[in-house]
Protein backbone atom coordinates (compact mmCIF):
# COMPACT_ATOMS: atom_id res chain seq x y z
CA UNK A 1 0.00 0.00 0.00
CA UNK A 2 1.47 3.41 -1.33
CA UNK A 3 0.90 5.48 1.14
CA UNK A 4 0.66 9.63 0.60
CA UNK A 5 3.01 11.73 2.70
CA UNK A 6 1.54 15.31 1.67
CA UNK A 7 -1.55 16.90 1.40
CA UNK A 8 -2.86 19.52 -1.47
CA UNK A 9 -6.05 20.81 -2.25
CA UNK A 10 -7.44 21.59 -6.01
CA UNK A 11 -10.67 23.37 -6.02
CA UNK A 12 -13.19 21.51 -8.39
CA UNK A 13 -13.15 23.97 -11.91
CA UNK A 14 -16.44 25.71 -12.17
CA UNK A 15 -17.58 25.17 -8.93
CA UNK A 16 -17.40 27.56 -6.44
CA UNK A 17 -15.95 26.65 -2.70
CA UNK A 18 -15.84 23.40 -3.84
CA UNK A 19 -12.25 21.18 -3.10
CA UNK A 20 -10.81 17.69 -3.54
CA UNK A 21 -8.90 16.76 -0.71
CA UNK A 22 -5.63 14.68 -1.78
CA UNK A 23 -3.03 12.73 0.65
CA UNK A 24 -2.93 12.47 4.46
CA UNK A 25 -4.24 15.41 6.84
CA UNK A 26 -1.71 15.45 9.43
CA UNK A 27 0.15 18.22 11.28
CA UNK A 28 1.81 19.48 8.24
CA UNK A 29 -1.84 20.15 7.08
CA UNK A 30 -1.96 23.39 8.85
CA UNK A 31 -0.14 25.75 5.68
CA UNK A 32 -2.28 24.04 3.04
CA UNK A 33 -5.39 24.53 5.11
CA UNK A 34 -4.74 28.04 5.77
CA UNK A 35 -5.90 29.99 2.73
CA UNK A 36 -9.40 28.26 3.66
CA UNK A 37 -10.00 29.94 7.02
CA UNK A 38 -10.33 33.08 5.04
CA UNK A 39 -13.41 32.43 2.90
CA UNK A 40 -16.69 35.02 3.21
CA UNK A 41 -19.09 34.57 5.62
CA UNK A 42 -22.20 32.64 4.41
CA UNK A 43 -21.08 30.43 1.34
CA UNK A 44 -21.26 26.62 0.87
CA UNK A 45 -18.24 24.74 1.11
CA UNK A 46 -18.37 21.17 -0.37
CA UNK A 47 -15.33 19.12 0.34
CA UNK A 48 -14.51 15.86 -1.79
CA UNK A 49 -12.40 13.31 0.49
CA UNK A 50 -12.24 10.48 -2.20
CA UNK A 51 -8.25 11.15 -2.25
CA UNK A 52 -7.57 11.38 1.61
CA UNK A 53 -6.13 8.15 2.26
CA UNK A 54 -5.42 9.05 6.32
CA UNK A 55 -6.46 11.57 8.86
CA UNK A 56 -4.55 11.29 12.02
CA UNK A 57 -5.05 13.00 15.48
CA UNK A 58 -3.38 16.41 15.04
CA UNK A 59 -5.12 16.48 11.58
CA UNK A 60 -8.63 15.98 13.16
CA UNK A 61 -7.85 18.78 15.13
CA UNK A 62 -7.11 21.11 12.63
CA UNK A 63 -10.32 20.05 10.94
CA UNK A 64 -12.13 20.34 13.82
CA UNK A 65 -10.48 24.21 14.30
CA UNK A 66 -11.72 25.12 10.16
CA UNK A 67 -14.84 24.00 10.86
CA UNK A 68 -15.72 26.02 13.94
CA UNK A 69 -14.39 28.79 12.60
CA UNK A 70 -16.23 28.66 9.69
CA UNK A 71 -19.86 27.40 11.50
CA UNK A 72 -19.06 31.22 13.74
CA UNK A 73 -18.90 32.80 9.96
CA UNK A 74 -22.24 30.94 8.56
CA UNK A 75 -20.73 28.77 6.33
CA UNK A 76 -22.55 25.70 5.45
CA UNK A 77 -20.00 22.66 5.25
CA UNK A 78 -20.22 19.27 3.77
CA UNK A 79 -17.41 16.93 3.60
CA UNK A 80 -18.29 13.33 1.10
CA UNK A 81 -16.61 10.44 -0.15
CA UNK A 82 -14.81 9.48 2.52
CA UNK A 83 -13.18 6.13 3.15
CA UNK A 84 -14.26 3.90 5.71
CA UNK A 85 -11.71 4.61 8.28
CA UNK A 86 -11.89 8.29 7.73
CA UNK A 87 -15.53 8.01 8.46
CA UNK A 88 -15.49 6.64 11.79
CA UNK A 89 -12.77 8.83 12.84
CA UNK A 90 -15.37 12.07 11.82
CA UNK A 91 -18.10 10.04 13.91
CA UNK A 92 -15.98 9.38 16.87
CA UNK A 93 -14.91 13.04 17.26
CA UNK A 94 -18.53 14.63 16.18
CA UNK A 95 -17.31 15.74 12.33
CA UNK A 96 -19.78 13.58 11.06
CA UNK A 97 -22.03 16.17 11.25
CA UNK A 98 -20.46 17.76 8.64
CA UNK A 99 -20.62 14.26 6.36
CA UNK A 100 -23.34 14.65 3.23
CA UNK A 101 -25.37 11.59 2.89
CA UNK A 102 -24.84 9.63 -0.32
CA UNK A 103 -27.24 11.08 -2.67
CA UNK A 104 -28.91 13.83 -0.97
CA UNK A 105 -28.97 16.66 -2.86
CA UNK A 106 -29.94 19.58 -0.57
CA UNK A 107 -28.35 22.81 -2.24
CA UNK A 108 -30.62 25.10 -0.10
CA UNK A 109 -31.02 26.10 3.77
CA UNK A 110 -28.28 26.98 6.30
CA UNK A 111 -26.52 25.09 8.56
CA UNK A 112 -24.48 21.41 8.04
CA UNK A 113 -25.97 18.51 6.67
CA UNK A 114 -26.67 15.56 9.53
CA UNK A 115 -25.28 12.03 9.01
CA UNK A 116 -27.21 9.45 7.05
CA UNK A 117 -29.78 7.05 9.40
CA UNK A 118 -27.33 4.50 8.02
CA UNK A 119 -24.73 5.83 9.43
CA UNK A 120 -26.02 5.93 13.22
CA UNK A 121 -25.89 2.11 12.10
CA UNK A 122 -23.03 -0.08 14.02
């Protein structure tokens, strides 16, 4: 297994506030997650997780920090595709509130988007 030692983020074309994730979120996430604490108040941010192989301890945390700060600024997150281990890391620590359900398709209203029934599912 090839693991990924960095982390980069490529905003989707055409889409706005809309990112794909790539590598492992770890400490060293910090710099690349930087320019995201500074988007405007109000906007929906969709994040694609399909190429995050690993999130580790220090990297939840810094999630956990970009989130908060930008629930305080009204924006509306949602965080998909995320592999299995991933997943039950962001339900352990409460980000799975953030997690969109597989095929919901809710582009209106405020707030995050609440885990799928199946998910509640162990």
């Amino acid at each position: 297994m090839n693991m990924v030692n960095t982390f980069s983020i490529q905003e989707i074309a055409g889409k706005d506030f809309h990112y794909n994730f790539i590598g492992s979120i770890d400490a060293h996430a910090g710099l690349v997650l930087d320019p995201l604490s500074v988007l405007p108040a109000g906007v929906h941010v969709l994040l694609d997780f399909s190429g995050v192989e690993r999130v580790n301890s220090m990297g939840l945390s810094l999630l956990l920090k970009l989130f908060e700060d930008w629930e305080r600024k009204k924006i509306r997150v949602e965080v998909q595709h995320l592999n299995r281990m991933v997943n039950m890391l962001f339900k352990i620590t409460g980000l799975g509130r953030f997690v969109k359900a597989e095929g919901d398709s809710q582009d209106s209203g405020a707030g995050t988007v609440v885990p799928s029934p199946e998910a509640l599912h162990v």
